[in-house]
Protein backbone atom coordinates (compact mmCIF):
# COMPACT_ATOMS: atom_id res chain seq x y z
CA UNK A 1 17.28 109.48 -39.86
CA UNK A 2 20.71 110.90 -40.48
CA UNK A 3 22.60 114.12 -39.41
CA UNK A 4 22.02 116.95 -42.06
CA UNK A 5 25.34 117.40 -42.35
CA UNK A 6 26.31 113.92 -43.40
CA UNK A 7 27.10 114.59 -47.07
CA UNK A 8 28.62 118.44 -46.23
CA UNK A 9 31.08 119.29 -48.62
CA UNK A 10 30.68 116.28 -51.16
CA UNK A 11 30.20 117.23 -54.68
CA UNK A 12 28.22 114.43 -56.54
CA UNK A 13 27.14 113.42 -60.24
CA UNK A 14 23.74 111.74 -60.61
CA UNK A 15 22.95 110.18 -64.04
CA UNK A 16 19.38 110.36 -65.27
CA UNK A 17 18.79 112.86 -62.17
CA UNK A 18 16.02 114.61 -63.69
CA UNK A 19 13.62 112.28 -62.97
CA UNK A 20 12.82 109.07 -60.98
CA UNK A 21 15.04 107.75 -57.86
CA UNK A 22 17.86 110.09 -59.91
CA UNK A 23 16.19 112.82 -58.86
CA UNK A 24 14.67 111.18 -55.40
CA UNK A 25 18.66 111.08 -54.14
CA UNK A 26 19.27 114.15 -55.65
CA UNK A 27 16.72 115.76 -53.28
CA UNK A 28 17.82 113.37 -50.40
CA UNK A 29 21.57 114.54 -51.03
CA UNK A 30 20.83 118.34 -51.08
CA UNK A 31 18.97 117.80 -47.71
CA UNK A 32 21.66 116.29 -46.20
CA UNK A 33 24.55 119.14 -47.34
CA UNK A 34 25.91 118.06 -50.52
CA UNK A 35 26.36 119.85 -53.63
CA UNK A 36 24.85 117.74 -56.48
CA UNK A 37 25.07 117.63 -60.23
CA UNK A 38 22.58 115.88 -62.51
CA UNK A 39 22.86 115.21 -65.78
CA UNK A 40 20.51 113.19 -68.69
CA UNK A 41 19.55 113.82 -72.23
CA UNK A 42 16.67 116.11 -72.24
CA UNK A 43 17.93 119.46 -71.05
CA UNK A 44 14.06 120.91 -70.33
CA UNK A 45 13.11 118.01 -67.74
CA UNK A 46 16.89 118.76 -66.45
CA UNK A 47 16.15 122.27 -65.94
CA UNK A 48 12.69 121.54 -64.05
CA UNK A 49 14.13 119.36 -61.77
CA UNK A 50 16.62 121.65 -60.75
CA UNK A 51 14.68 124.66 -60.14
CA UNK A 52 12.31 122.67 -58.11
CA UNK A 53 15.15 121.78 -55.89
CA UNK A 54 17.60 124.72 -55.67
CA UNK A 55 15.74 125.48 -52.57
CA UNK A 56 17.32 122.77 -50.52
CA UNK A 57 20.97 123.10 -52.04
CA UNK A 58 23.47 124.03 -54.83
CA UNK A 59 22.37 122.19 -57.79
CA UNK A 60 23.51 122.29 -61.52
CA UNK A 61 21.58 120.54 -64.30
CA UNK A 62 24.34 119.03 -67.05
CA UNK A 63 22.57 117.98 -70.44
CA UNK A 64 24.59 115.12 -71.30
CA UNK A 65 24.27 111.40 -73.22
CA UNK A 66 26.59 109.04 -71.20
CA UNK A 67 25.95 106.65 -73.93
CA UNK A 68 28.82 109.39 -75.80
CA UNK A 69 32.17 108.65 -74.32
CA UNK A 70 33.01 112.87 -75.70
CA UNK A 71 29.88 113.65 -74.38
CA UNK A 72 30.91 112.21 -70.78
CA UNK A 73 34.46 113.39 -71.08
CA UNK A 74 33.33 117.12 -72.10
CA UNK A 75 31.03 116.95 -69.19
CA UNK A 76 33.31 116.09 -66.69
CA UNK A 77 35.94 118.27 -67.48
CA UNK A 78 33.27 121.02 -66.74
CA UNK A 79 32.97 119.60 -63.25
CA UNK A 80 36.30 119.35 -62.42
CA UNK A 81 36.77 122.90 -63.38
CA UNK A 82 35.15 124.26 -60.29
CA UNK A 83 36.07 120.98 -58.05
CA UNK A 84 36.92 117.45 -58.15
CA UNK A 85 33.59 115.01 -57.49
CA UNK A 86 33.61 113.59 -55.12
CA UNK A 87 30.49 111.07 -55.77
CA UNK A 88 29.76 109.28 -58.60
CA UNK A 89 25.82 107.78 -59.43
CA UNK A 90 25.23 105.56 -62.54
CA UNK A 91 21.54 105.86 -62.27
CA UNK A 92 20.90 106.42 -65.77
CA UNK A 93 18.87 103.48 -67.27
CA UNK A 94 16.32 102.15 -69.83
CA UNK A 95 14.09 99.41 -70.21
CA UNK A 96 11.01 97.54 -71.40
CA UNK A 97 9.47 94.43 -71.95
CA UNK A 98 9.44 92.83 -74.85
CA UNK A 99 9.90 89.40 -76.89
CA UNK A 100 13.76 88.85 -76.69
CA UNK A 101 13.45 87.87 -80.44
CA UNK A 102 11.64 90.95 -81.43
CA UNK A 103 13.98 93.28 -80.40
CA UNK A 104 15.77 95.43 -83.15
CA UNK A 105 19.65 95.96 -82.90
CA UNK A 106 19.10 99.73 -82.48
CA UNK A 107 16.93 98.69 -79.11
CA UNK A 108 19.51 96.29 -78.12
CA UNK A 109 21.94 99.41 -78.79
CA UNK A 110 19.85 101.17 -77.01
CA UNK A 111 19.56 99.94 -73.53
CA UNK A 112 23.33 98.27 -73.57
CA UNK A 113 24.83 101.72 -74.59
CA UNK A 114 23.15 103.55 -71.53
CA UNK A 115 22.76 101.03 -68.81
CA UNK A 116 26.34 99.32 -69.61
CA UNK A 117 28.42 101.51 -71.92
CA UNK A 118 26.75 104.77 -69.88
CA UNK A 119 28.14 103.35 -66.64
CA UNK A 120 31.78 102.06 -67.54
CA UNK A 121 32.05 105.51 -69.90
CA UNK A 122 31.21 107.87 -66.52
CA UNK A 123 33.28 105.54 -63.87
CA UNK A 124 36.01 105.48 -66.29
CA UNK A 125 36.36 109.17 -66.65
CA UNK A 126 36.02 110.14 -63.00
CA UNK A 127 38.34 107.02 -61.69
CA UNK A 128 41.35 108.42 -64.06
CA UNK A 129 40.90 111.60 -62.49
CA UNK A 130 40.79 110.69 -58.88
CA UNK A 131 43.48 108.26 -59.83
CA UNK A 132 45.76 110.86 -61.55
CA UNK A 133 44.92 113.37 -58.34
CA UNK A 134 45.18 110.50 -55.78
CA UNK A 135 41.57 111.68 -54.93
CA UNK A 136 39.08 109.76 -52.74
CA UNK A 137 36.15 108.78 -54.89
CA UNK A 138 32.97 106.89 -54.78
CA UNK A 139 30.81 105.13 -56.87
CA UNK A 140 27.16 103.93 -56.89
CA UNK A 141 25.27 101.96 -59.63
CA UNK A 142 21.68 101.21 -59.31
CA UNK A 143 21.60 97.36 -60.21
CA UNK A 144 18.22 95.25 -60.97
CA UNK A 145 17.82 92.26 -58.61
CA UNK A 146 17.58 90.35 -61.83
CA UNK A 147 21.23 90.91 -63.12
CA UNK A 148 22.88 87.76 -61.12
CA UNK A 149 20.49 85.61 -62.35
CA UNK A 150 18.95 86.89 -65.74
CA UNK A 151 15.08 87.86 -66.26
CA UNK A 152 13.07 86.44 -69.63
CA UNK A 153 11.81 89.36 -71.96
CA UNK A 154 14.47 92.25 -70.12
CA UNK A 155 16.80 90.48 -71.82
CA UNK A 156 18.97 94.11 -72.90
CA UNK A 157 18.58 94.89 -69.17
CA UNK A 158 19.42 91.69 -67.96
CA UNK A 159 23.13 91.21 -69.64
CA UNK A 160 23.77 95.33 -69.22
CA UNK A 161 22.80 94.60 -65.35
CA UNK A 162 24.96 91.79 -64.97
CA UNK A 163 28.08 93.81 -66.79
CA UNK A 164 27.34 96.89 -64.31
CA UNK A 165 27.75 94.68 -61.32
CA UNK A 166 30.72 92.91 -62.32
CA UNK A 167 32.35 96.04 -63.05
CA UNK A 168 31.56 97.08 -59.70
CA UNK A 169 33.55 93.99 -58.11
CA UNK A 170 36.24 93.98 -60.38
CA UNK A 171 37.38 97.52 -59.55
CA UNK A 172 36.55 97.54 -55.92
CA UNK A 173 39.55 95.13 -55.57
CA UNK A 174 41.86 97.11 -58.61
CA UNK A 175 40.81 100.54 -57.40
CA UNK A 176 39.97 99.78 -53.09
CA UNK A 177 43.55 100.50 -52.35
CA UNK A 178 43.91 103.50 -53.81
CA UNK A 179 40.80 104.91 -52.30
CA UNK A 180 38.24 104.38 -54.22
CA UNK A 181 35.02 102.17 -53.30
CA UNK A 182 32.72 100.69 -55.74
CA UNK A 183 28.94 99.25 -54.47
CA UNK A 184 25.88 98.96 -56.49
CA UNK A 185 21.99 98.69 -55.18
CA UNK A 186 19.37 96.16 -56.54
CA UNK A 187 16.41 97.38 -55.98
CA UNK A 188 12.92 95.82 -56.50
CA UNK A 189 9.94 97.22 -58.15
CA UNK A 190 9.99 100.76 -56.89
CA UNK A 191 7.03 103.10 -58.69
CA UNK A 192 8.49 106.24 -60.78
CA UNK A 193 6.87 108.10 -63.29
CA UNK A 194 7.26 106.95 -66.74
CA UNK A 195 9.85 103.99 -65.87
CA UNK A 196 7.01 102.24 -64.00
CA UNK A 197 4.71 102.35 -66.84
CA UNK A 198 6.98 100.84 -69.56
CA UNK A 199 8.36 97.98 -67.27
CA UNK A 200 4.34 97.19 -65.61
CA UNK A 201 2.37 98.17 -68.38
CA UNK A 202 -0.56 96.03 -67.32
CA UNK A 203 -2.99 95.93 -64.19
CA UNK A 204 -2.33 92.32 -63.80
CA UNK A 205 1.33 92.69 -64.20
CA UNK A 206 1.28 95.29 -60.51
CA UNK A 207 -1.28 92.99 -58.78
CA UNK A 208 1.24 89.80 -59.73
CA UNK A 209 4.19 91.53 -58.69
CA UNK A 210 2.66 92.13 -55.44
CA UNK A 211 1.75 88.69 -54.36
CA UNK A 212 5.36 87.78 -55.53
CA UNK A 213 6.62 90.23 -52.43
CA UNK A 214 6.83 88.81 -49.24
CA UNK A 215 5.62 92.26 -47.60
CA UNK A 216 3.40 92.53 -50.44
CA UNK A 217 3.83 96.11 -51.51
CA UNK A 218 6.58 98.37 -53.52
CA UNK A 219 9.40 100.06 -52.53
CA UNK A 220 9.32 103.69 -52.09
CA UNK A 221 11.79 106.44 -53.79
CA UNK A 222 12.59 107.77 -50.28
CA UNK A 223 13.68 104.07 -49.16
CA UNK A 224 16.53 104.14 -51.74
CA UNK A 225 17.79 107.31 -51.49
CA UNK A 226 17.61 106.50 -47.81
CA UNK A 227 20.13 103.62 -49.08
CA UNK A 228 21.98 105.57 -50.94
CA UNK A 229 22.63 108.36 -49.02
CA UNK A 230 24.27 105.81 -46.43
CA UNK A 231 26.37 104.00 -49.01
CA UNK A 232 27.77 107.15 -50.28
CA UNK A 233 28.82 108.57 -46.92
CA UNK A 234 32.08 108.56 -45.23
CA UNK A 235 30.27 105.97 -42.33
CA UNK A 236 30.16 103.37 -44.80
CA UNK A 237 33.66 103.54 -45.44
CA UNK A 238 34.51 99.75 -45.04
CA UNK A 239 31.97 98.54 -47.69
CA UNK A 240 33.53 97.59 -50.64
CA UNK A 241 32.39 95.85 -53.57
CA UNK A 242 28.89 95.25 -52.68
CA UNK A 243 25.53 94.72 -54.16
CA UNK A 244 23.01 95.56 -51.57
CA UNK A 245 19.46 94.21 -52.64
CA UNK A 246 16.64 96.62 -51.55
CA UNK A 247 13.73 94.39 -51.83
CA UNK A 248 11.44 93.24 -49.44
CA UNK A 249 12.71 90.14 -50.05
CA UNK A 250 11.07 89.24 -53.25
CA UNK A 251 14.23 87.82 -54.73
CA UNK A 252 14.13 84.82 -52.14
CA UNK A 253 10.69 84.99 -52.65
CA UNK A 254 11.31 83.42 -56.39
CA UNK A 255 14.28 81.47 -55.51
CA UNK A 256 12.21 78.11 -54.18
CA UNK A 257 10.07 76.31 -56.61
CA UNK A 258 7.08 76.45 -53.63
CA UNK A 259 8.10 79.38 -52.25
CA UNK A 260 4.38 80.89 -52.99
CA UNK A 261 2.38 78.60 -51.71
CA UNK A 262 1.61 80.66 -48.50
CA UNK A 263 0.15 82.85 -50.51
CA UNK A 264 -2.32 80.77 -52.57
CA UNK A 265 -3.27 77.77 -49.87
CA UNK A 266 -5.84 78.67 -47.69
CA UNK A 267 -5.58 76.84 -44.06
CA UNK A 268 -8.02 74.08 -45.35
CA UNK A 269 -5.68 73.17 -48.03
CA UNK A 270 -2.32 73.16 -45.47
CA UNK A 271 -4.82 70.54 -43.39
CA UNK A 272 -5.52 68.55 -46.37
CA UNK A 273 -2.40 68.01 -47.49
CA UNK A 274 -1.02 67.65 -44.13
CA UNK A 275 1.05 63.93 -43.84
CA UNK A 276 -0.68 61.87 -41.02
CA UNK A 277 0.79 59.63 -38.35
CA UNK A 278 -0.61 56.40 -40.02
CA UNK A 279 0.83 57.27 -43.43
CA UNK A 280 2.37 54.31 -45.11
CA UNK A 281 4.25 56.52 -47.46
CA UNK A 282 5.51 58.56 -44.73
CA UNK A 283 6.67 55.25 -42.67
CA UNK A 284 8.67 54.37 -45.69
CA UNK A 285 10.32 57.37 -46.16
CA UNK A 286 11.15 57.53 -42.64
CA UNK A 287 12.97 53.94 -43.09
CA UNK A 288 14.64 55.09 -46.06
CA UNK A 289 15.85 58.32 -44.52
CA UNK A 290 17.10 56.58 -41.08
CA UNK A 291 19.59 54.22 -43.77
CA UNK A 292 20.72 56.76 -45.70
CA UNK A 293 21.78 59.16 -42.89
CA UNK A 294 23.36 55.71 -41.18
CA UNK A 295 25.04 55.69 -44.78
CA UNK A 296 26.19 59.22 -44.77
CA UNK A 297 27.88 58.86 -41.25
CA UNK A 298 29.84 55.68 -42.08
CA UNK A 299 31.11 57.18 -45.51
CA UNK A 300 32.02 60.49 -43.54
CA UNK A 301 33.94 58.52 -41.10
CA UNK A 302 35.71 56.47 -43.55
CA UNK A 303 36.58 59.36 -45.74
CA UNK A 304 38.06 61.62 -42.58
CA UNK A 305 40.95 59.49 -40.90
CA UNK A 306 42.66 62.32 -39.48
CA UNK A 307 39.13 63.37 -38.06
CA UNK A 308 37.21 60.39 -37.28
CA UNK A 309 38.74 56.91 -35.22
CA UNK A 310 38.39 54.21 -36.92
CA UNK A 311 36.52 52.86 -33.60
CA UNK A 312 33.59 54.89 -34.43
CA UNK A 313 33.34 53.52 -37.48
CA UNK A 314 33.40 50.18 -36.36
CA UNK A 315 30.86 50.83 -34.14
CA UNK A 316 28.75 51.91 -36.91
CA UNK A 317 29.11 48.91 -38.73
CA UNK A 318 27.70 47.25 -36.00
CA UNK A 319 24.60 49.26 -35.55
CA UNK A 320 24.26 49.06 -39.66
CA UNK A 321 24.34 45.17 -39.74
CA UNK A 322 21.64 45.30 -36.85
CA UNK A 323 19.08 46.74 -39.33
CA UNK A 324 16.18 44.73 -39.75
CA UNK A 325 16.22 43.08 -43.45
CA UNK A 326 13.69 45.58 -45.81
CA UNK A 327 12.76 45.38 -49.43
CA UNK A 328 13.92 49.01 -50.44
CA UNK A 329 16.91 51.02 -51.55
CA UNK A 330 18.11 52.54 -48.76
CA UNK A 331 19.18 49.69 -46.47
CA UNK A 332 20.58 47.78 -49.47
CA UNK A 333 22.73 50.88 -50.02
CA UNK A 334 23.94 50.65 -46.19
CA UNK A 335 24.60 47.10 -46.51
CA UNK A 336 26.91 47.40 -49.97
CA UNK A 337 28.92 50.55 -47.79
CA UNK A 338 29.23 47.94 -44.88
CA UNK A 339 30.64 45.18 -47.04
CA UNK A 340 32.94 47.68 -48.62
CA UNK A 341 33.94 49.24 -45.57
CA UNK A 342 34.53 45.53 -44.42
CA UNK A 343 37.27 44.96 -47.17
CA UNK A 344 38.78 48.19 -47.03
CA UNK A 345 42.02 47.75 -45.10
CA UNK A 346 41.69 51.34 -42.52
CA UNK A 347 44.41 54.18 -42.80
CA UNK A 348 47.04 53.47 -39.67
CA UNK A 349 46.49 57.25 -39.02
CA UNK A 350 43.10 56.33 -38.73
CA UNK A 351 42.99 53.75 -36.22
CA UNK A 352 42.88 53.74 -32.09
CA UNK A 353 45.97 53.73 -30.45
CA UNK A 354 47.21 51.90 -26.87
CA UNK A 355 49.30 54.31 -25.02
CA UNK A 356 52.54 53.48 -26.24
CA UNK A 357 51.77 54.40 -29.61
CA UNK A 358 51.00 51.42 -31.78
CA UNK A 359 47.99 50.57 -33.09
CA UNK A 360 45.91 47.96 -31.56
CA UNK A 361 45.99 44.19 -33.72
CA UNK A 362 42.70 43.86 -32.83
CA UNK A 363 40.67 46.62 -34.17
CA UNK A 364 43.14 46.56 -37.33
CA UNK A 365 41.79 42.80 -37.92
CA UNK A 366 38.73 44.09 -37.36
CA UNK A 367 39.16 46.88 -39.88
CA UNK A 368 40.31 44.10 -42.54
């Protein structure tokens, strides 16, 4: 999919690399030439991970807390004692469902002080740095579709999300002209060892969030780092500030109220509930919706001088008064815009004028 050089010579910090979609672009980015770091709290899984991967490139396993702002700075200035980064990954993250009112202060803690705190403490210290060395930097957060929006019972996640994302904007326009770019990926359920478990701890939790997926399956580890490899790379240069949702589309999915229904009506129901030619409620509706649109287009006219002549607007009075008399809202609505319209004495910008540049007496009287 990519050259294997595409990432050659970028150095690059992954947080929580040792396991999940940390360590699925950590594997993608040694594959395609880069020299990668990972860091996360237990050194052991750390020191797995890298061993399994030092085959496809220089790798270096960094035990380190980002929730610590000592810890990050210690860690950093490690780094940067060999080489400036180059590429920075907040991919460290925790989360679980749960009750929002059941949740302890140390779990809020918890999940705020790595998703949020973790995030602004490792952008922080390499941005000062680049900054200082008028370096070229990077930076990637993994997002949650849920963080523009909020999510019942990942409450923690939700408002940690949210903060990660709007950092990302905010300094994409403080930091972009200095040379520094700032994006962030969303991505839907993807499966990962351990994660997976403690966010879909049920059967019926995987099987729902299937038929909530358009393409009714998961992501894949390989897809995002995929992603990621691309939005870390000097051909993505110009994008700035983004949150790219990797999803399948399940987001838009949720966004309509009936947006599932073609997945639980069967083609008998779609015929059953189909509206039929003779409807009575459907020939009413029709009415209504014919004066309300005649409505809409005399208000716009009126309300647009510059843009509209007042000609076509007399023109639509004429076709509104034409209506046939009916007993419902929408042509009573027409006629109270008509007689208002009526009264209304018309803007002279708005009216049709003879050649010499004058309005016309007659449509003005008209107009009045």
């Amino acid at each position: 999919m990519f050259r294997t050089d595409l990432l050659k010579n970028k150095r690059v910090l992954i947080t929580g690399g040792g396991t999940g979609l940390g360590k699925g672009m950590a594997q993608r980015f040694l594959e395609l030439g880069a020299t990668v770091h990972i860091c996360g709290r237990r050194e052991e899984v750390l020191e797995q991970t890298a061993a399994e991967l030092a085959p496809k490139g220089p790798i270096h396993a960094v035990p380190c807390d980002v929730r610590s702002l000592d810890a990050v700075e210690a860690m950093i200035d490690s780094i940067w004692s060999e080489a400036p980064l180059d590429i920075l990954v907040n991919n460290a993250a925790g989360n679980f469902i749960a009750r929002t009112e059941e949740l302890s202060p140390g779990a809020w803690n918890s999940v705020i002080g790595i998703v949020l705190m973790g995030t602004l403490n490792c952008t922080m210290a390499c941005g000062r740095r680049w900054l200082a060395s008028k370096h070229p930097g990077t930076v990637l957060s993994i997002s949650a579709t849920y963080a523009p929006v909020g999510s019942a019972y990942v409450v923690p996640s939700a408002v940690s999300k949210a903060g990660v994302e709007a950092l990302t904007r905010s300094l994409a326009v403080e930091w972009g002209n200095r040379g520094i770019r700032m994006n962030a990926i969303a991505p839907g359920p993807i499966p990962t060892q351990g994660a997976f478990s403690r966010v879909l701890p049920h059967p019926g939790l995987e099987t729902l969030a299937l038929d909530r997926n358009p393409q009714h399956r998961f992501g894949t580890v390989e897809e995002l780092a995929n992603l990621a490899a691309f939005l870390v790379s000097d051909g993505s240069g110009y994008i700035n500030g983004e949150v790219i949702r990797m999803d399948g589309g399940e987001f838009l999915q949720g966004a309509g109220e009936f947006s599932s229904l073609g997945r639980i009506l069967k083609e008998e129901d779609w015929q059953a509930i189909r509206p039929k030619k003779n409807d009575t409620n459907l020939q009413e509706l029709d009415g209504i919706h014919e004066a309300q649109n005649s409505r809409n287009q005399l208000l716009i006219s009126a309300g647009q001088p510059g843009i509209r002549r007042m000609g076509s607007v007399l023109r639509l009075v004429r076709l509104a008064a034409r209506i046939p008399r009916r007993q419902h809202r929408g042509l009573r609505a027409v006629r109270r815009s008509v007689a208002l319209l009526r009264r209304i004495p018309a803007p002279l910008g708005a009216l049709p004028l003879e050649a010499s540049g004058k309005p016309r007496t007659r449509a003005l009287r008209k107009a009045r």
